[in-house]
N, C-alpha and C. Protein backbone atom coordinates (compact mmCIF):
# COMPACT_ATOMS: atom_id res chain seq x y z
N UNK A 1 118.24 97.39 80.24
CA UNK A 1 119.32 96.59 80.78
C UNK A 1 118.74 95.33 81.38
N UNK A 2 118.91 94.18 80.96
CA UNK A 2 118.51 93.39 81.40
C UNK A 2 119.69 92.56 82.25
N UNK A 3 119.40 91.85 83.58
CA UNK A 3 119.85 91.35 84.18
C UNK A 3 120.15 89.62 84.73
N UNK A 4 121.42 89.10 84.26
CA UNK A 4 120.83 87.63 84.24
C UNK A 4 121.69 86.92 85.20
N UNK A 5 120.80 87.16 86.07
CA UNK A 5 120.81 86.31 87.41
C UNK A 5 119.58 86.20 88.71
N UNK A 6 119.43 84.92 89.19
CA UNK A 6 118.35 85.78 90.59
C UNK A 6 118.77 86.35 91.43
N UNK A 7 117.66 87.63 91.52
CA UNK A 7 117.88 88.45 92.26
C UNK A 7 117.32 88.16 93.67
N UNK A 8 115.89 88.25 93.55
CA UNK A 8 114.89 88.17 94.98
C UNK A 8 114.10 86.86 95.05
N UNK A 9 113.64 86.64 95.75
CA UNK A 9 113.09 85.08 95.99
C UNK A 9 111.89 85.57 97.23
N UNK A 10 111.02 85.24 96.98
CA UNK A 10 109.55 85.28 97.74
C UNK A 10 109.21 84.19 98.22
N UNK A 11 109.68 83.76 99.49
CA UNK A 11 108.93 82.41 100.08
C UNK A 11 107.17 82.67 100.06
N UNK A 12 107.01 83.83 100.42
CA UNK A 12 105.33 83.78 100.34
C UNK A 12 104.46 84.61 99.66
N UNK A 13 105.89 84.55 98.51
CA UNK A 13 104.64 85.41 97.47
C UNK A 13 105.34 87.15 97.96
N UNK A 14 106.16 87.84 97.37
CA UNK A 14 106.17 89.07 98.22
C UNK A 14 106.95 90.36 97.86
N UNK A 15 107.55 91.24 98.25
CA UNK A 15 108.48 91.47 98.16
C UNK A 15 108.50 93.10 99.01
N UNK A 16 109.38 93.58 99.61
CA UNK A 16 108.94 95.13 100.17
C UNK A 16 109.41 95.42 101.40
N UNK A 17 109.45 96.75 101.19
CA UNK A 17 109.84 97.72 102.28
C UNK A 17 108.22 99.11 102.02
N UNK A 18 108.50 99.61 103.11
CA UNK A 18 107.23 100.99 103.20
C UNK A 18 108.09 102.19 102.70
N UNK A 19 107.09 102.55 102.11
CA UNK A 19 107.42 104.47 101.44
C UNK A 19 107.53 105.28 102.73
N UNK A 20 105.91 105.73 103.26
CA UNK A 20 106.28 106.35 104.93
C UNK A 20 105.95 105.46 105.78
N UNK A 21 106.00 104.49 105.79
CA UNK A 21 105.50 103.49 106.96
C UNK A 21 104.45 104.06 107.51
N UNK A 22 103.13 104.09 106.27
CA UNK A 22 101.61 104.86 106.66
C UNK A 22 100.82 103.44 107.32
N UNK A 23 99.74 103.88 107.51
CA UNK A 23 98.68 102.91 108.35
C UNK A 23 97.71 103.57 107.02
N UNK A 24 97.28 102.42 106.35
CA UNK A 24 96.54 102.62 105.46
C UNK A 24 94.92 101.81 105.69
N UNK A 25 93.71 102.42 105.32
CA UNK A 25 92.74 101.55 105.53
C UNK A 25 91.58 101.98 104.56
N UNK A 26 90.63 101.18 104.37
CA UNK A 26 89.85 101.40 103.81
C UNK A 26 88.40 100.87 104.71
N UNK A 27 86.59 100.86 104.02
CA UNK A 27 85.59 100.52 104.81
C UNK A 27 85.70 99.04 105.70
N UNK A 28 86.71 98.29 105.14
CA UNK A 28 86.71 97.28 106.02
C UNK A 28 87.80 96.10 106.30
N UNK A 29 89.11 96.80 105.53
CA UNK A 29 89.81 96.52 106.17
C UNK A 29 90.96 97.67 106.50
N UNK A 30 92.10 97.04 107.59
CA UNK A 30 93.20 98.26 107.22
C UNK A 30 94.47 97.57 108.44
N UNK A 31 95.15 98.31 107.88
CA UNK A 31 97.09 97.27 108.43
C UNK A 31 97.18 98.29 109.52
N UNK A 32 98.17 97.59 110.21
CA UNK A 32 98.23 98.75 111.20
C UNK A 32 100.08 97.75 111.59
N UNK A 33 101.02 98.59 112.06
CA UNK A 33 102.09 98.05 112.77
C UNK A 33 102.73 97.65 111.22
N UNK A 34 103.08 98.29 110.50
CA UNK A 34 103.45 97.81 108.95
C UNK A 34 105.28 98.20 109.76
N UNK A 35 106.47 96.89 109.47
CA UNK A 35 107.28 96.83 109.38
C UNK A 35 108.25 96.31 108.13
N UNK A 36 109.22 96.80 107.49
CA UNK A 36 109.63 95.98 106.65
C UNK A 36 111.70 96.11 106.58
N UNK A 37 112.37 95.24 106.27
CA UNK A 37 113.53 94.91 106.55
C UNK A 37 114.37 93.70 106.64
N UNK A 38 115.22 93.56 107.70
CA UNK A 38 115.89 92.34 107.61
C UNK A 38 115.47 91.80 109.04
N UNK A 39 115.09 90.46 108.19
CA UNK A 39 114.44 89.51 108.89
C UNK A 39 115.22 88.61 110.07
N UNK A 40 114.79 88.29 110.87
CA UNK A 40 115.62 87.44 112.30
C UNK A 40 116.11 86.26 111.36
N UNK A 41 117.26 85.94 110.81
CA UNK A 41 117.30 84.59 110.27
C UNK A 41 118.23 83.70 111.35
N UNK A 42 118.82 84.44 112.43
CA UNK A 42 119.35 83.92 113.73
C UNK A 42 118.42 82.61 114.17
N UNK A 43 117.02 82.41 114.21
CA UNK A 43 116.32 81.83 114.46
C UNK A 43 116.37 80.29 113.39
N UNK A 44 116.64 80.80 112.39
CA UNK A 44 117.24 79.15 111.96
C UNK A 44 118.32 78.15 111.93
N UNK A 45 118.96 79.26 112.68
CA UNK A 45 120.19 78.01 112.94
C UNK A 45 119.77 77.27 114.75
N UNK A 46 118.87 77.38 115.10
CA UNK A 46 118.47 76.90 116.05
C UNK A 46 117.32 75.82 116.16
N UNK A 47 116.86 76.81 114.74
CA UNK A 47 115.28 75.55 114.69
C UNK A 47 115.60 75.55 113.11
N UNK A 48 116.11 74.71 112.37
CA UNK A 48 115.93 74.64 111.00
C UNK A 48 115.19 74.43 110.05
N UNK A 49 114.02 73.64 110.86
CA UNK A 49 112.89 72.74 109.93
C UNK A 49 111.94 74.08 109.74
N UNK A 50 112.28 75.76 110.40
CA UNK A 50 111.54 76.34 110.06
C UNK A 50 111.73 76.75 108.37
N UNK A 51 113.06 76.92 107.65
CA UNK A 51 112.72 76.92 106.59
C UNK A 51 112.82 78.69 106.19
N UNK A 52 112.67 79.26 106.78
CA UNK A 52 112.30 80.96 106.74
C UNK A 52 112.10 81.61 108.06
N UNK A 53 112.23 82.73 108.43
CA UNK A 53 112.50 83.71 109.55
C UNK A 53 110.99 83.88 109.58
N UNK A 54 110.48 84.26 110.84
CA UNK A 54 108.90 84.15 111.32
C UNK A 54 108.92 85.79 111.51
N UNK A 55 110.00 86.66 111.68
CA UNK A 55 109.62 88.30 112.19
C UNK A 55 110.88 89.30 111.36
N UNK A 56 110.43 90.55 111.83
CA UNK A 56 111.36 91.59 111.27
C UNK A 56 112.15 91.83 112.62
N UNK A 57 113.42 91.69 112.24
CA UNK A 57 114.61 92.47 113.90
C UNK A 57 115.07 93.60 113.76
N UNK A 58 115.37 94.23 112.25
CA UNK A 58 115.37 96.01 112.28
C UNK A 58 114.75 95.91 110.46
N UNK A 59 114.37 97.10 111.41
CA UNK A 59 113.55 97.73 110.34
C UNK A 59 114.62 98.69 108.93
N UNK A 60 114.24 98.54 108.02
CA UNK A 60 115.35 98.80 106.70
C UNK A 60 114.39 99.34 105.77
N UNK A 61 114.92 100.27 104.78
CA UNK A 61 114.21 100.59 103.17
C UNK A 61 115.36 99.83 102.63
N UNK A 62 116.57 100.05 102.90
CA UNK A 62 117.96 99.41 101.75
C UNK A 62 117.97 98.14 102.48
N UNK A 63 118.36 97.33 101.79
CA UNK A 63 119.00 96.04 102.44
C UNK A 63 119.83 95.73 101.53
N UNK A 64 120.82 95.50 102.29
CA UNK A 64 122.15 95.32 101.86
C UNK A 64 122.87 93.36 101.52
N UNK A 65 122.68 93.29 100.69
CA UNK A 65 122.90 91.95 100.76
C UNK A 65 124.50 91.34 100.92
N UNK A 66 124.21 90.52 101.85
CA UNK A 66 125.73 89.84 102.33
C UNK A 66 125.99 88.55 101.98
N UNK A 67 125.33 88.11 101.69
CA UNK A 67 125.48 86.33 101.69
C UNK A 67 125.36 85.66 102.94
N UNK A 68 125.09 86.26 104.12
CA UNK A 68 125.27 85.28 105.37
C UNK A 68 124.27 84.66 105.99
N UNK A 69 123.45 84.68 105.40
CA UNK A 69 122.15 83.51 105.29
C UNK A 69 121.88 82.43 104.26
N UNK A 70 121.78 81.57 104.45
CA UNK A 70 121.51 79.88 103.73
C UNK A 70 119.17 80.16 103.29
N UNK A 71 119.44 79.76 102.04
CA UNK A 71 117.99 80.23 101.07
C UNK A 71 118.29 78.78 99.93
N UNK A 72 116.70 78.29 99.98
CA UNK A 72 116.68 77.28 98.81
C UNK A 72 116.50 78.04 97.84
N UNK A 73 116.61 78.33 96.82
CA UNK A 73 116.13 78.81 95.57
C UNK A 73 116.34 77.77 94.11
N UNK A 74 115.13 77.55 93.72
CA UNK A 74 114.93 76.22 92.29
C UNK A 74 116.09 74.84 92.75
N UNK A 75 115.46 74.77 93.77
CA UNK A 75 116.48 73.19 94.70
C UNK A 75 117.17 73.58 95.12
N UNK A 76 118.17 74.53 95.18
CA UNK A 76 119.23 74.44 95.17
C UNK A 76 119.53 75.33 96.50
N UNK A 77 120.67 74.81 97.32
CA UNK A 77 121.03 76.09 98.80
C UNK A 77 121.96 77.17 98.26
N UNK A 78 121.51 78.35 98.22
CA UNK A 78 122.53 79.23 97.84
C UNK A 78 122.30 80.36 99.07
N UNK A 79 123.54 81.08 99.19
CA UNK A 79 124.20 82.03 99.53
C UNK A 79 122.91 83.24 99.58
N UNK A 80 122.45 83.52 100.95
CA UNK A 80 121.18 85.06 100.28
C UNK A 80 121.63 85.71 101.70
N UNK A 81 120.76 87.12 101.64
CA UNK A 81 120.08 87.93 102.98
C UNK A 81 118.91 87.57 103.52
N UNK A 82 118.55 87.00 104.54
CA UNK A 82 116.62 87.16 104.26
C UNK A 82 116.11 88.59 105.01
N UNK A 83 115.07 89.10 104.47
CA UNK A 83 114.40 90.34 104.35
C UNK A 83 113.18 90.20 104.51
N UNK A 84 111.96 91.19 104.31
CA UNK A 84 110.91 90.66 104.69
C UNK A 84 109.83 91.77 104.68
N UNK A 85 108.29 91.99 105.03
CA UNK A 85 107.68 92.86 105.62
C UNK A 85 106.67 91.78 106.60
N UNK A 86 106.20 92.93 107.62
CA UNK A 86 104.94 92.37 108.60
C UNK A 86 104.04 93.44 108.68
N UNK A 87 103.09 92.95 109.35
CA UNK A 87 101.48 93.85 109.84
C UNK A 87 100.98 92.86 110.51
N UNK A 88 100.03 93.84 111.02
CA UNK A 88 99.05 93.45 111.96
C UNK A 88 97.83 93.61 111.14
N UNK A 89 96.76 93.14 111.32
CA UNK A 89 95.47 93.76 111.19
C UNK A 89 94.39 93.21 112.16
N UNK A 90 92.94 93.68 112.02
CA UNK A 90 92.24 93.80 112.91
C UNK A 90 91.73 92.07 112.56
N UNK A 91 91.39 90.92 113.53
CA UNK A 91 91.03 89.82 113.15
C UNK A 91 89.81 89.47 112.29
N UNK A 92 90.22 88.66 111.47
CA UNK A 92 89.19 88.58 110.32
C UNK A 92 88.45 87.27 110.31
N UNK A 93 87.34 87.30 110.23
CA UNK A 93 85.88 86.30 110.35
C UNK A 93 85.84 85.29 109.16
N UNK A 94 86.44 85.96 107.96
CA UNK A 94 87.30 84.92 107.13
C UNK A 94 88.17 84.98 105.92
N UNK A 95 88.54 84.53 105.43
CA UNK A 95 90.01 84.88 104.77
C UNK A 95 90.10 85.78 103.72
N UNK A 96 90.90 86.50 103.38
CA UNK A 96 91.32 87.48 102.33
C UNK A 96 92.18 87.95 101.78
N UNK A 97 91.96 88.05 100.97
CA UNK A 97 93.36 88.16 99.65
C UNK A 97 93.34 89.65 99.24
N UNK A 98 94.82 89.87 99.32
CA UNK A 98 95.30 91.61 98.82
C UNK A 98 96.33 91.18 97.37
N UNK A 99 95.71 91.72 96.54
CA UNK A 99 96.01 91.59 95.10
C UNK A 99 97.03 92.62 94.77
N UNK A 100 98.77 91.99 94.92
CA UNK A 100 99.45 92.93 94.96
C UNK A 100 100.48 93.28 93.32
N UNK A 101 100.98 93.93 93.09
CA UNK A 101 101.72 94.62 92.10
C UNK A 101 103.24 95.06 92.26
N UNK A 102 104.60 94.35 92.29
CA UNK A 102 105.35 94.98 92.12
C UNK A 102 106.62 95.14 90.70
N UNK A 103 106.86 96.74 90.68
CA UNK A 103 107.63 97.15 89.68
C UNK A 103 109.11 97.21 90.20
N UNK A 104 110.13 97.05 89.19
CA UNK A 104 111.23 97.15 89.86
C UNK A 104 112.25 98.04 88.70
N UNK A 105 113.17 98.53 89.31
CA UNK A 105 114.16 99.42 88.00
C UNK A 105 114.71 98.76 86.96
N UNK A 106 114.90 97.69 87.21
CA UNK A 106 115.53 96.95 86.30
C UNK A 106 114.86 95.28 86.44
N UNK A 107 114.60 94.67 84.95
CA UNK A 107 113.96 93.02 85.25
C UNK A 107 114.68 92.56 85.93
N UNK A 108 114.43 91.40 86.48
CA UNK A 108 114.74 90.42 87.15
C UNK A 108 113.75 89.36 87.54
N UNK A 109 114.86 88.28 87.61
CA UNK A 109 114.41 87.00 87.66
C UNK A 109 114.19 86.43 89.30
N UNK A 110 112.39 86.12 88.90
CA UNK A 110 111.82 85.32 90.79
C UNK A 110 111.85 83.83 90.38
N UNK A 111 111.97 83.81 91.79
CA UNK A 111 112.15 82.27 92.21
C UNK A 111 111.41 81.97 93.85
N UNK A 112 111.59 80.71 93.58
CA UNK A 112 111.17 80.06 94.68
C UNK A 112 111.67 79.04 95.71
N UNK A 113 111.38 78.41 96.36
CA UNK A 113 112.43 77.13 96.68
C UNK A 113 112.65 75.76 96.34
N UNK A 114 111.10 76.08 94.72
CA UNK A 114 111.25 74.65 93.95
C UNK A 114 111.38 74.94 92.76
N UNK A 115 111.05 76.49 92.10
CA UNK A 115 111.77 76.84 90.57
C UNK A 115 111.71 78.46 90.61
N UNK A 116 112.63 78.24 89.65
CA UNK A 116 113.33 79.84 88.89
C UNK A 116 112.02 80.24 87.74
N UNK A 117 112.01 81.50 87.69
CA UNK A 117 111.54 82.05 86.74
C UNK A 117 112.36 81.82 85.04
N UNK A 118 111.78 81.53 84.12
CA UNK A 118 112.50 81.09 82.87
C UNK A 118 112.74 82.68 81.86
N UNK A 119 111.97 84.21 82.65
CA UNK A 119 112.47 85.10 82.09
C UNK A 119 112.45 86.37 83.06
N UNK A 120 113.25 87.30 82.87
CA UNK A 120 113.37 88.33 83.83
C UNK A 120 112.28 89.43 83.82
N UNK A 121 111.44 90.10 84.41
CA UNK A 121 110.50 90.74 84.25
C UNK A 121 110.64 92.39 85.12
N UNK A 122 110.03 93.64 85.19
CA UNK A 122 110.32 94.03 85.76
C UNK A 122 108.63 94.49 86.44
N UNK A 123 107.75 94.24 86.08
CA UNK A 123 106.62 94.11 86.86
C UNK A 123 106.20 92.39 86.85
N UNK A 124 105.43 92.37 88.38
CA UNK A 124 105.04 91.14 88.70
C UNK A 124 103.94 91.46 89.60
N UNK A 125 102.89 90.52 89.42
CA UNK A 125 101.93 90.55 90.44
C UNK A 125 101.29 89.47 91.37
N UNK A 126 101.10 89.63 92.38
CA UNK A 126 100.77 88.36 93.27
C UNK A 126 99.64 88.34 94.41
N UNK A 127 99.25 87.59 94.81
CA UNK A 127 98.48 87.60 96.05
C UNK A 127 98.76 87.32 97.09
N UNK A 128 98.94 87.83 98.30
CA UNK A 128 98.95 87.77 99.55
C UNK A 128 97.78 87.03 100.30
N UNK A 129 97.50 85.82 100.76
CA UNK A 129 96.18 85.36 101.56
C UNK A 129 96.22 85.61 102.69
N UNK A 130 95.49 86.55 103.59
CA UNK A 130 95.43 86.60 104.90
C UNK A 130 94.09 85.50 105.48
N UNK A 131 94.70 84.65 106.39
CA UNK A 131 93.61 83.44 106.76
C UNK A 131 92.73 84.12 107.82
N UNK A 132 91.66 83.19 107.62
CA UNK A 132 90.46 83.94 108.38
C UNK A 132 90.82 83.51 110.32
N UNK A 133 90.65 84.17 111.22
CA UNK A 133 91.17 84.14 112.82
C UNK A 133 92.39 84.32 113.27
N UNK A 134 93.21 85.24 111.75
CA UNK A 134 94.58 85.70 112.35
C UNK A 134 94.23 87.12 111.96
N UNK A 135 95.59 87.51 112.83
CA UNK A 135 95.62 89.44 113.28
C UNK A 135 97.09 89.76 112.46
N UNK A 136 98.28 88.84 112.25
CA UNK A 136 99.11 89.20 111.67
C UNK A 136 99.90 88.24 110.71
N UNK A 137 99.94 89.52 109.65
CA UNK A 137 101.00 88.62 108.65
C UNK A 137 102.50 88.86 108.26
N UNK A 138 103.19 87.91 108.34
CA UNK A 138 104.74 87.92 107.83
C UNK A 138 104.90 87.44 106.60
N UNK A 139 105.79 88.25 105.46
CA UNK A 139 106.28 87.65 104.81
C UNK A 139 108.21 87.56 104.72
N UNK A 140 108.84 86.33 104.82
CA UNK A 140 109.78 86.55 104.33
C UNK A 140 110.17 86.14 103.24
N UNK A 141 111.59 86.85 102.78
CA UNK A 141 112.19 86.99 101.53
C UNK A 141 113.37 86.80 101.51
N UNK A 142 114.23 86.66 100.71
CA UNK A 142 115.52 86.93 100.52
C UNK A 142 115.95 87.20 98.57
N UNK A 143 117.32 87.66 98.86
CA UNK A 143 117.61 88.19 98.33
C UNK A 143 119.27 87.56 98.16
N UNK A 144 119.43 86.57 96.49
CA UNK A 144 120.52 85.63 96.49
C UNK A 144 121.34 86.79 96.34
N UNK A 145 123.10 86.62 97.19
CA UNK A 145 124.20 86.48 96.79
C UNK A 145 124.85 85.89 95.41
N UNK A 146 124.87 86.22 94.72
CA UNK A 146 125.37 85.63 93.15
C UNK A 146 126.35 86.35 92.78
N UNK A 147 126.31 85.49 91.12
CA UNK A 147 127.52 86.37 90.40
C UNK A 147 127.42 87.85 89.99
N UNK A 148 128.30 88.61 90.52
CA UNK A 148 128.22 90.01 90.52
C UNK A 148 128.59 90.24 89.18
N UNK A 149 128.24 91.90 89.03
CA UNK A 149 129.16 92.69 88.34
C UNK A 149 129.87 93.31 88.70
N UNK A 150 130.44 94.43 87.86
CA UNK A 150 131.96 95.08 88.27
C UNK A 150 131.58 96.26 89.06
N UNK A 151 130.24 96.67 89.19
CA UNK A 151 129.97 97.65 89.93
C UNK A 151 128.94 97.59 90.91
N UNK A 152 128.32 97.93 92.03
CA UNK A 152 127.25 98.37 92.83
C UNK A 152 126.18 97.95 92.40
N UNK A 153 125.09 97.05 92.44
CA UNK A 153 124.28 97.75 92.13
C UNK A 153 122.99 97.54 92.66
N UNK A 154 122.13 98.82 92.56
CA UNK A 154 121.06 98.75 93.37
C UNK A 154 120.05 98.92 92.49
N UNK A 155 118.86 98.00 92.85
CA UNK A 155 117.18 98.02 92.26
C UNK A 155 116.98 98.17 93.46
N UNK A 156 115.50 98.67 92.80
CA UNK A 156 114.75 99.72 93.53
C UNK A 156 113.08 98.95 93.15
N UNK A 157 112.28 98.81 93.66
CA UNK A 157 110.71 98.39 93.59
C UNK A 157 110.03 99.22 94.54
N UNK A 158 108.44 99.60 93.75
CA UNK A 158 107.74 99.79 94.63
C UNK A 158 106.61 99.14 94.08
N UNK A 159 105.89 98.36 95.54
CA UNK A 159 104.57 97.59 95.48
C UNK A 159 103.74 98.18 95.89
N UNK A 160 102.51 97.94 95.42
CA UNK A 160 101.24 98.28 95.89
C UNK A 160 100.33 97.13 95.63
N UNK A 161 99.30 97.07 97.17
CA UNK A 161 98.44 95.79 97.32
C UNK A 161 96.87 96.62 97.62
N UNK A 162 96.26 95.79 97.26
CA UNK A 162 94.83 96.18 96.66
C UNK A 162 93.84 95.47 97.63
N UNK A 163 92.83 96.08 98.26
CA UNK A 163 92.08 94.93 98.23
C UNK A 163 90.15 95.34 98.01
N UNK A 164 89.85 95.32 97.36
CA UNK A 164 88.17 95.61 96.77
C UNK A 164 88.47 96.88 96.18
N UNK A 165 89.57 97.12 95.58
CA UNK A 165 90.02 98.40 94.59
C UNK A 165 90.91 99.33 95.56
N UNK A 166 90.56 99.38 96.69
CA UNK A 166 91.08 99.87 97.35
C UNK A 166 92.78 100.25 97.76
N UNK A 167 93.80 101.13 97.67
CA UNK A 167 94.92 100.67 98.13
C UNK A 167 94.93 100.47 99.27
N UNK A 168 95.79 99.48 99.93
CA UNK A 168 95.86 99.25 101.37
C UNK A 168 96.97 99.06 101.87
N UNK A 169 98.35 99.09 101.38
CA UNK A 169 99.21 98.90 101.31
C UNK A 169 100.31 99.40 100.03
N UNK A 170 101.14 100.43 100.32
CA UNK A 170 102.42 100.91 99.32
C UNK A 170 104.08 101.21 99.81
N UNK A 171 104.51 100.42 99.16
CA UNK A 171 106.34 100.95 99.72
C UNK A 171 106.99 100.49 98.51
N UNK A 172 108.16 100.96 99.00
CA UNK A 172 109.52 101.15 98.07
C UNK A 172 110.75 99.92 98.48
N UNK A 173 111.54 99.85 98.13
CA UNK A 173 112.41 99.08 98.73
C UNK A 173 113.42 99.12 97.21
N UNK A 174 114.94 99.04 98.53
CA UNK A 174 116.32 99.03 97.57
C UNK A 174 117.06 97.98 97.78
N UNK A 175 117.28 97.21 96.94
CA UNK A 175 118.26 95.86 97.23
C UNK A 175 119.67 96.24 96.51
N UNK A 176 120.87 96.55 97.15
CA UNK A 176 121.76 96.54 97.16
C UNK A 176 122.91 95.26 96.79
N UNK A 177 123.28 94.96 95.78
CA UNK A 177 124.59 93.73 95.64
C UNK A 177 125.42 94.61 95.36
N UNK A 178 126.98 93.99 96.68
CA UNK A 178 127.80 94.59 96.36
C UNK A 178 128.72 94.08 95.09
N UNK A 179 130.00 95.21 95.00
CA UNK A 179 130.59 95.04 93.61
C UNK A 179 131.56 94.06 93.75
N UNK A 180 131.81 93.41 92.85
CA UNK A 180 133.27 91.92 92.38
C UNK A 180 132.85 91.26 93.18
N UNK A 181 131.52 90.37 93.31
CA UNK A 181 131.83 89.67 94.11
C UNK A 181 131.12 88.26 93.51
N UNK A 182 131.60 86.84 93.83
CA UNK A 182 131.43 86.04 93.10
C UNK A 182 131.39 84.61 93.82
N UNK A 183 130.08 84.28 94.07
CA UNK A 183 130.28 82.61 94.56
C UNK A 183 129.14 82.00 94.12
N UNK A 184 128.93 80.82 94.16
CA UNK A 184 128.31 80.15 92.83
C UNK A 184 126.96 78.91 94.02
C-alpha cells in the first residue's frame, strides 16, 4: 500500500518514540534520560525565530496528530503536530555520530523545511551528530496534517541507532491521522 502524501518531517534528521524506555550503553558510550513524544511547541508562539520546539512536555509512544502546530515542510507552512525524542549522555571530548535506521508499516514520504522526498520509502537511514562538550540531545519532528483518507490511520516505525556496531538506542513509535479530514 503505498501512501501519497507527507507524512513525518525530521527537522534534525529523526524520527521516534522508545520500545521500554531502556538506558542502553555500550564500552564508551551510553544515553541515559531517553524521552520521546509531543514536543513543547507552546514555546513558539512566543519566540518564533526558534523554528522548532527545544524539549519533550509529555512523554507519548502514539501521537496523535491534530494540526495545531504551524511546520515548514518543502517551503511551504503547513498544518502538523510537533513530536520528538531527547537524552542525555555523559559529556563528550569530541563529536559523534549514531548511525540510525528507521522502518515504518507502510512507505512514506520525508521531508524537510526546504524539500520533499520525490518517492515514498518505508526504510530510511540517517545520522544523528552529537557535538563534542554537550550532555544532551533533542530532536524535533512533526508530523503534517494533510489530505486524509476515509479511515484511521496509523503507521507504526521502529528505529534503531548504532554507534561502533553497537546498538545504543531502539523504539517504536505510532503516528496516528485521523479519518475525513482535509486541509491543504
Amino acid at each position: 500500500m503505498k501512501i501519497n502524501r507527507a507524512l513525518c518531517m525530521f527537522c534534525l534528521f529523526g524520527s521516534l518514540t522508545l520500545n521500554a524506555w531502556p538506558e542502553r550503553q555500550n564500552s564508551d558510550f551510553s544515553i541515559h534520560n531517553f524521552k520521546a513524544g509531543y514536543a513543547c511547541a507552546e514555546a513558539l508562539v512566543e519566540r518564533p525565530f526558534l523554528m522548532s520546539p527545544e524539549q519533550i512536555c509529555f512523554q507519548s509512544k502514539v501521537i496523535n496528530v491534530t494540526g495545531q502546530g504551524q511546520c515548514i515542510y518543502g517551503g511551504e507552512w503547513k498544518s502538523c503536530t510537533w513530536h520528538g525524542f531527547e537524552f542525555s549522555y555523559d559529556e563528550l571530548a569530541q563529536t559523534l555520530e549514531l548511525s540510525c535506521q528507521e522502518t515504518t508499516s507502510v512507505p512514506v514520504y520525508y521531508g524537510n523545511p526546504d524539500s520533499v522526498s520525490d518517492e515514498s520509502v518505508s526504510v530510511t537511514t540517517f545520522t544523528l551528530t552529537l557535538e563534542a562538550g554537550t550532555r544532551r540531545f533533542f530532536n524535533a519532528q512533526y508530523a503534517l496534517l494533510s489530505r486524509a483518507t476515509a479511515y484511521r490511520q496509523e503507521i507504526s516505525s521502529t528505529t534503531r541507532c548504532f554507534h561502533d556496531g553497537d546498538m545504543v538506542l531502539e523504539f517504536d513509535q505510532k503516528i496516528v491521522h485521523p479519518e475525513l479530514y482535509a486541509v491543504d
